[in-house]
C-alpha atoms as a PDB file:
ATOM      1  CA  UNK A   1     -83.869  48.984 122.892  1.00  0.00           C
ATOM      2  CA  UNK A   2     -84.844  51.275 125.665  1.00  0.00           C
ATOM      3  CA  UNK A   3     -83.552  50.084 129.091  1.00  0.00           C
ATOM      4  CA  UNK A   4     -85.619  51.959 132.418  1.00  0.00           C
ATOM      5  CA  UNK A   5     -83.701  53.054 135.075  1.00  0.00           C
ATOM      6  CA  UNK A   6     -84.072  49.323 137.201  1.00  0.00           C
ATOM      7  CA  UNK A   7     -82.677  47.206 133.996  1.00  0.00           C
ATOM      8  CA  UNK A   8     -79.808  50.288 133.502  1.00  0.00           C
ATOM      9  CA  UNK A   9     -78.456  49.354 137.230  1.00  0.00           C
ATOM     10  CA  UNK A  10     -78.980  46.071 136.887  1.00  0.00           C
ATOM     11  CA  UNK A  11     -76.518  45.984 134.314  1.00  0.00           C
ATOM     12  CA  UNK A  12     -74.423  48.589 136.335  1.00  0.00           C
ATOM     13  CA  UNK A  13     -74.500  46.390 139.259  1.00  0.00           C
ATOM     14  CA  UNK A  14     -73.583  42.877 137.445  1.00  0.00           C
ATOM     15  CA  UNK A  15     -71.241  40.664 138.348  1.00  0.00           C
ATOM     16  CA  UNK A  16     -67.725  40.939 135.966  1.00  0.00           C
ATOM     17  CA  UNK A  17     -67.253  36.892 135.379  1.00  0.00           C
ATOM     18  CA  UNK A  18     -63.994  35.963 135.259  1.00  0.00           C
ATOM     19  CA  UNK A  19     -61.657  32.648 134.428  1.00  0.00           C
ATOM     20  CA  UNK A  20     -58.199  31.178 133.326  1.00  0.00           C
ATOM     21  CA  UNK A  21     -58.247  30.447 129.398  1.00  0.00           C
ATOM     22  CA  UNK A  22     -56.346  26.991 128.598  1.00  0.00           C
ATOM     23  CA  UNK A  23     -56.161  24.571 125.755  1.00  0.00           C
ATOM     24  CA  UNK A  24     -54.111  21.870 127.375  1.00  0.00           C
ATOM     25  CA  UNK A  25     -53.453  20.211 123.834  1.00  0.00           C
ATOM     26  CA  UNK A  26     -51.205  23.081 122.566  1.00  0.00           C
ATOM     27  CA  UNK A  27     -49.750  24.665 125.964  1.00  0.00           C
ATOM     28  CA  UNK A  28     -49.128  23.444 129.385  1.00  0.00           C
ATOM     29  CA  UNK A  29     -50.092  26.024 132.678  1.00  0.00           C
ATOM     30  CA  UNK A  30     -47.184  27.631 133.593  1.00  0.00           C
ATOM     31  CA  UNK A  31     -47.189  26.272 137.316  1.00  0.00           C
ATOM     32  CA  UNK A  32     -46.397  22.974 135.744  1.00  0.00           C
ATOM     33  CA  UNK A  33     -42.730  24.169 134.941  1.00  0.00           C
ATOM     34  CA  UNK A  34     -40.262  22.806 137.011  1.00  0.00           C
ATOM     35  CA  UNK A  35     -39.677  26.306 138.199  1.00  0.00           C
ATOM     36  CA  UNK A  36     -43.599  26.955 138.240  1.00  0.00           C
ATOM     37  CA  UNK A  37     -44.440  30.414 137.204  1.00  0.00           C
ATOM     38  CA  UNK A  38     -47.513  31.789 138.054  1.00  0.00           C
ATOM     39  CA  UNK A  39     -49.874  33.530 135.433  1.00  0.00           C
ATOM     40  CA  UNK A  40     -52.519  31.959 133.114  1.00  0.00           C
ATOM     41  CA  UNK A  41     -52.368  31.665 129.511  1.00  0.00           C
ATOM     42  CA  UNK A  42     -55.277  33.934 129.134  1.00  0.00           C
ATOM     43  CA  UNK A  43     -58.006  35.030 131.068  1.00  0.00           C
ATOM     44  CA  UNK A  44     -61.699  35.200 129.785  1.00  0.00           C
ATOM     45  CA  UNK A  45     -63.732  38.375 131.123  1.00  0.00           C
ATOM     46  CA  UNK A  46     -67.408  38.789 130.907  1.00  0.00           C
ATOM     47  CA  UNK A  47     -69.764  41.774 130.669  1.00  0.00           C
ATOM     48  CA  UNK A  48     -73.504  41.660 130.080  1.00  0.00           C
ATOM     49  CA  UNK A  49     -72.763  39.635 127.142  1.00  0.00           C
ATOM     50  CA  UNK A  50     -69.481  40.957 125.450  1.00  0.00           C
ATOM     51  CA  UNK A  51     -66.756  38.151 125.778  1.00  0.00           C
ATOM     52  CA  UNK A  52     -63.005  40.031 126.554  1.00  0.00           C
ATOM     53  CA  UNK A  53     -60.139  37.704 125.987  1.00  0.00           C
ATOM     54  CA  UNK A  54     -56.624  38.789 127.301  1.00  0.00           C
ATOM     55  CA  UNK A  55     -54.022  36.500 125.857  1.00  0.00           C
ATOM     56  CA  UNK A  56     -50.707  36.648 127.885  1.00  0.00           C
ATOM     57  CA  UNK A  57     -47.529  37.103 126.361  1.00  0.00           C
ATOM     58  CA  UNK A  58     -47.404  33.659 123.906  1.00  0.00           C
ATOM     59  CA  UNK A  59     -44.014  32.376 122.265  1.00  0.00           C
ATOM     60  CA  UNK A  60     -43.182  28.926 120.518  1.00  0.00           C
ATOM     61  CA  UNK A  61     -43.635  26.322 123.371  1.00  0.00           C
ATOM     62  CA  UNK A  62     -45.322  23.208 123.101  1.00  0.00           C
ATOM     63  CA  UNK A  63     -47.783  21.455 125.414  1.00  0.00           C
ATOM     64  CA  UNK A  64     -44.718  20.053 127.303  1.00  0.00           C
ATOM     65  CA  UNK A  65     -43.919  23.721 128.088  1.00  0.00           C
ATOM     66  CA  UNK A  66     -40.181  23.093 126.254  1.00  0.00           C
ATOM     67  CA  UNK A  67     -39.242  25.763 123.527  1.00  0.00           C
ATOM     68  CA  UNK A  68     -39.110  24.760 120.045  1.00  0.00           C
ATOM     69  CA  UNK A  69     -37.671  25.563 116.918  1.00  0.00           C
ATOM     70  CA  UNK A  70     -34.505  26.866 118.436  1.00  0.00           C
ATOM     71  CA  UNK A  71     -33.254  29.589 116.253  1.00  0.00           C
ATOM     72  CA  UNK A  72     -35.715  29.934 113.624  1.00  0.00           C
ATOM     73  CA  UNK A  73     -37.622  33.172 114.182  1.00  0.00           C
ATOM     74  CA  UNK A  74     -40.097  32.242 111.219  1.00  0.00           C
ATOM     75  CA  UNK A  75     -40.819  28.691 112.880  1.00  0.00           C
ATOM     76  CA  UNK A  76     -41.228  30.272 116.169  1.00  0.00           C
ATOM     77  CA  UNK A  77     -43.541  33.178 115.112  1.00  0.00           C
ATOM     78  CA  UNK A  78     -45.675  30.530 113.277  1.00  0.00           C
ATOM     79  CA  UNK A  79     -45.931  28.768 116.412  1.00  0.00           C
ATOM     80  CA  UNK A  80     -47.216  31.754 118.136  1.00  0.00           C
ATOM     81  CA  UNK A  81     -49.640  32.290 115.625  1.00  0.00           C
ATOM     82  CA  UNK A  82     -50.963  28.519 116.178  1.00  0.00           C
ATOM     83  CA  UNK A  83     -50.743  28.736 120.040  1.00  0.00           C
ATOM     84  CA  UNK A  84     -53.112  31.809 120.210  1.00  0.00           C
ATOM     85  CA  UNK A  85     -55.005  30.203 117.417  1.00  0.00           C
ATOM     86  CA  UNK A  86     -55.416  27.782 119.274  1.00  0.00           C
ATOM     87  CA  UNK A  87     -56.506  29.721 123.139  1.00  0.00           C
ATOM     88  CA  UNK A  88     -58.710  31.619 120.789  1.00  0.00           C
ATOM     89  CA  UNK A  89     -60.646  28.792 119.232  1.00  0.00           C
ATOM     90  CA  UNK A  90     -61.040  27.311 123.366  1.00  0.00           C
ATOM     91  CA  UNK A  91     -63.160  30.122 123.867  1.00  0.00           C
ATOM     92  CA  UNK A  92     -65.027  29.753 120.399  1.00  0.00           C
ATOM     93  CA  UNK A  93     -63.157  33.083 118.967  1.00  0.00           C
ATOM     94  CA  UNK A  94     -61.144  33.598 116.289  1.00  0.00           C
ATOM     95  CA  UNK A  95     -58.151  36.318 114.815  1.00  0.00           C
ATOM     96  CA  UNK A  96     -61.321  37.952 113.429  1.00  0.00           C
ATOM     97  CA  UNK A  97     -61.865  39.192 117.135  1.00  0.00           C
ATOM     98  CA  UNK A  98     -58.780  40.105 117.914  1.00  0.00           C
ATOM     99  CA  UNK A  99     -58.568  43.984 118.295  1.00  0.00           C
ATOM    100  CA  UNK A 100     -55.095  44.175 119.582  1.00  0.00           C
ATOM    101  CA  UNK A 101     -51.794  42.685 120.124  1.00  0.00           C
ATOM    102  CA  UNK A 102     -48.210  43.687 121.190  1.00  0.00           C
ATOM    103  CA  UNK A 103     -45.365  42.030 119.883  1.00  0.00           C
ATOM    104  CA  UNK A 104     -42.041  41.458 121.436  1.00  0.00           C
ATOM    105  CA  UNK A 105     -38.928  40.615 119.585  1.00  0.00           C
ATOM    106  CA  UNK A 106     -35.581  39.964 120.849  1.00  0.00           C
ATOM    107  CA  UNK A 107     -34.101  41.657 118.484  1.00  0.00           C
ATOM    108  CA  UNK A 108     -36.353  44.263 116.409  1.00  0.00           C
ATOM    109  CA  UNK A 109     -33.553  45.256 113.973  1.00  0.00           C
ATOM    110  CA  UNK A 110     -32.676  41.669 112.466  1.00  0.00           C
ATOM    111  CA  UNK A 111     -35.806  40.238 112.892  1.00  0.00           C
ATOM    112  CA  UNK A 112     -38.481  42.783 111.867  1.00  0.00           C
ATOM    113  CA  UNK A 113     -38.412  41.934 107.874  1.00  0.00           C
ATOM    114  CA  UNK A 114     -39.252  38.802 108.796  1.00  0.00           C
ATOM    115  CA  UNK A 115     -41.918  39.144 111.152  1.00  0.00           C
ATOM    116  CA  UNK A 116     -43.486  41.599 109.384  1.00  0.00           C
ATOM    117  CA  UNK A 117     -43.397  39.429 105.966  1.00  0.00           C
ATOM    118  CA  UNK A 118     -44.827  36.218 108.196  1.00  0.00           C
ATOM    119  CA  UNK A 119     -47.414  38.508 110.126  1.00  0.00           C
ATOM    120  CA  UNK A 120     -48.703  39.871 106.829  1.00  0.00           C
ATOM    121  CA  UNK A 121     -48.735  36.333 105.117  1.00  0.00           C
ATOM    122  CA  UNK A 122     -50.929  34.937 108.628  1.00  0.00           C
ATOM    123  CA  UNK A 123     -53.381  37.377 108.609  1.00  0.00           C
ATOM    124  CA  UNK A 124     -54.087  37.608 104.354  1.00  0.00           C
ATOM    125  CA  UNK A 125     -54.532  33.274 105.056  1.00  0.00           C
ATOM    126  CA  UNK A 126     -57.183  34.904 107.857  1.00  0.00           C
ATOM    127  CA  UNK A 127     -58.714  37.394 105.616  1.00  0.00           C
ATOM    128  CA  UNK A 128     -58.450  39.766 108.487  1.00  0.00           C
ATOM    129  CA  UNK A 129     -59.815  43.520 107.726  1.00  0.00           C
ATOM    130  CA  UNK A 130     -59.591  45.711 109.470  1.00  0.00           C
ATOM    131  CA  UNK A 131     -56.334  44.272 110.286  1.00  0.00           C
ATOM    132  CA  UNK A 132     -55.671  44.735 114.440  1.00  0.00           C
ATOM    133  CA  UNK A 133     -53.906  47.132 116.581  1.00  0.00           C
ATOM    134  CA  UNK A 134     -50.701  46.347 116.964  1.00  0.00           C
ATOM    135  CA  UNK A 135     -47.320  47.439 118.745  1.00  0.00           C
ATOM    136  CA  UNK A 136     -43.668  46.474 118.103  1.00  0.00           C
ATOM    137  CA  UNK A 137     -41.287  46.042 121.282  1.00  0.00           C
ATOM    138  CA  UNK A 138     -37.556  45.029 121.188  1.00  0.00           C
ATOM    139  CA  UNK A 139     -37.100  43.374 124.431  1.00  0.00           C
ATOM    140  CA  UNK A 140     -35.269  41.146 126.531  1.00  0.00           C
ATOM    141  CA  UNK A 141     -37.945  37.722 126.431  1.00  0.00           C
ATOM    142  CA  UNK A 142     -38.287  35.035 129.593  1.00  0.00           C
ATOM    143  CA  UNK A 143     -36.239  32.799 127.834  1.00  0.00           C
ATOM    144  CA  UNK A 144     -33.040  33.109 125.766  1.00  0.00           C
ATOM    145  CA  UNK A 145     -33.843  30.652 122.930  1.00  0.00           C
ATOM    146  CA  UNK A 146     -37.031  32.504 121.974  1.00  0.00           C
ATOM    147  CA  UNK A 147     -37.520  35.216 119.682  1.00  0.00           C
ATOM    148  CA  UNK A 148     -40.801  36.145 119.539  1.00  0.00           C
ATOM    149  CA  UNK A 149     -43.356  36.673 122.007  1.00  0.00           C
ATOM    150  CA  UNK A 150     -47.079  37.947 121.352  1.00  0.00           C
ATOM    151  CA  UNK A 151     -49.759  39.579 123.989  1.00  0.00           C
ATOM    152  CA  UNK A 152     -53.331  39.550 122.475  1.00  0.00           C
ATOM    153  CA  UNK A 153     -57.036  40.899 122.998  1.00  0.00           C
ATOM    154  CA  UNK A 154     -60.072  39.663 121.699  1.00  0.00           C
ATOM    155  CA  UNK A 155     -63.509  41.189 121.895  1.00  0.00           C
ATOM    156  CA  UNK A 156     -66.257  39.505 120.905  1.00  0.00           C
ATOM    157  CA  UNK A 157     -70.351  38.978 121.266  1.00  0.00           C
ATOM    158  CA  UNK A 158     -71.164  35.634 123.428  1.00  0.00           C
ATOM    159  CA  UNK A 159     -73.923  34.037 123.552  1.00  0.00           C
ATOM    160  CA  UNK A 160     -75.535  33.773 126.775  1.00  0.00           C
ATOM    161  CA  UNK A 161     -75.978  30.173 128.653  1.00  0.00           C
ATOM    162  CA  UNK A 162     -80.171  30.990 128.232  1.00  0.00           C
ATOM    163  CA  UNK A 163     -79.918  32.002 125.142  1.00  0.00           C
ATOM    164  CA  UNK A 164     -78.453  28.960 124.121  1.00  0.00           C
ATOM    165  CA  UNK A 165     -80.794  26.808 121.502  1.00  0.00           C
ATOM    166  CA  UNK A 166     -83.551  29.901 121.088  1.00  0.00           C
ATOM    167  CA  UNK A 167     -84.374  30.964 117.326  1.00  0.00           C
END
């Protein structure tokens, strides 16, 4: 495809759509804590037809917003997993379009066999290659009870609204 110089800066010149991500069933917003905080769980960004998902910093909170499985860093990644699983499939993408990811563990040293042996177990059960960027961080997380907390980015083809229904 061949654009002319008219279609080129009409693409140029496009609006850059934005909005909040949310799957109410598996996560609350995080202005509905008692001590609201205010960022989304994700935003969606699109561009001339590429879908850009930026997952914010996930843990193992349920759609009450309390922390569960207090203690148990498998439990808690596994949760993660589902609760970006779950932002992902509200936006009709999948691990498959996830490109990158930074995790943050409370403490790297104890914990990394573990993640690493849970990580590698989630993403063989997604048949994931090539498998995503990734980066490790020990770090200090928003809460004390949680151990694990996971940023993600998706990228992605979406189907445009006229589009929609053609052969």
């Amino acid at each position: 495809m061949i654009l002319d110089l008219e279609e080129l800066r009409g693409l140029v010149a496009a609006p850059v759509d934005k909005r909040a991500i949310t799957n109410l069933a598996t996560l609350n917003e995080a202005y509905d804590y008692p001590k609201p905080s205010s960022f989304s769980r994700g935003m969606r960004i699109d561009l001339n037809g590429l879908a850009i998902l930026l997952i914010s910093g996930t843990a193992s909170i349920d759609e009450s917003g309390q922390s569960i499985h207090i203690g148990d860093f498998r439990a808690q990644l596994r949760r993660t997993f589902q609760n970006i699983s779950r932002l992902l499939e509200a936006e009709g993408a999948t691990w498959h379009d996830i490109v990158r990811t930074t995790c943050y563990l409370r403490d790297i040293e104890r914990d990394y066999e573990a993640f690493n042996e849970e990580r590698t177990a989630f993403y063989k059960e997604q048949r994931l290659d090539p498998l995503p960027a990734s980066t490790g961080i020990q770090a200090i997380l928003c809460r004390p009870e949680l151990l694990i907390e996971i940023e993600a980015i998706a990228m992605f083809r979406a189907e445009k609204e006229e589009d929609k229904g053609k052969p």
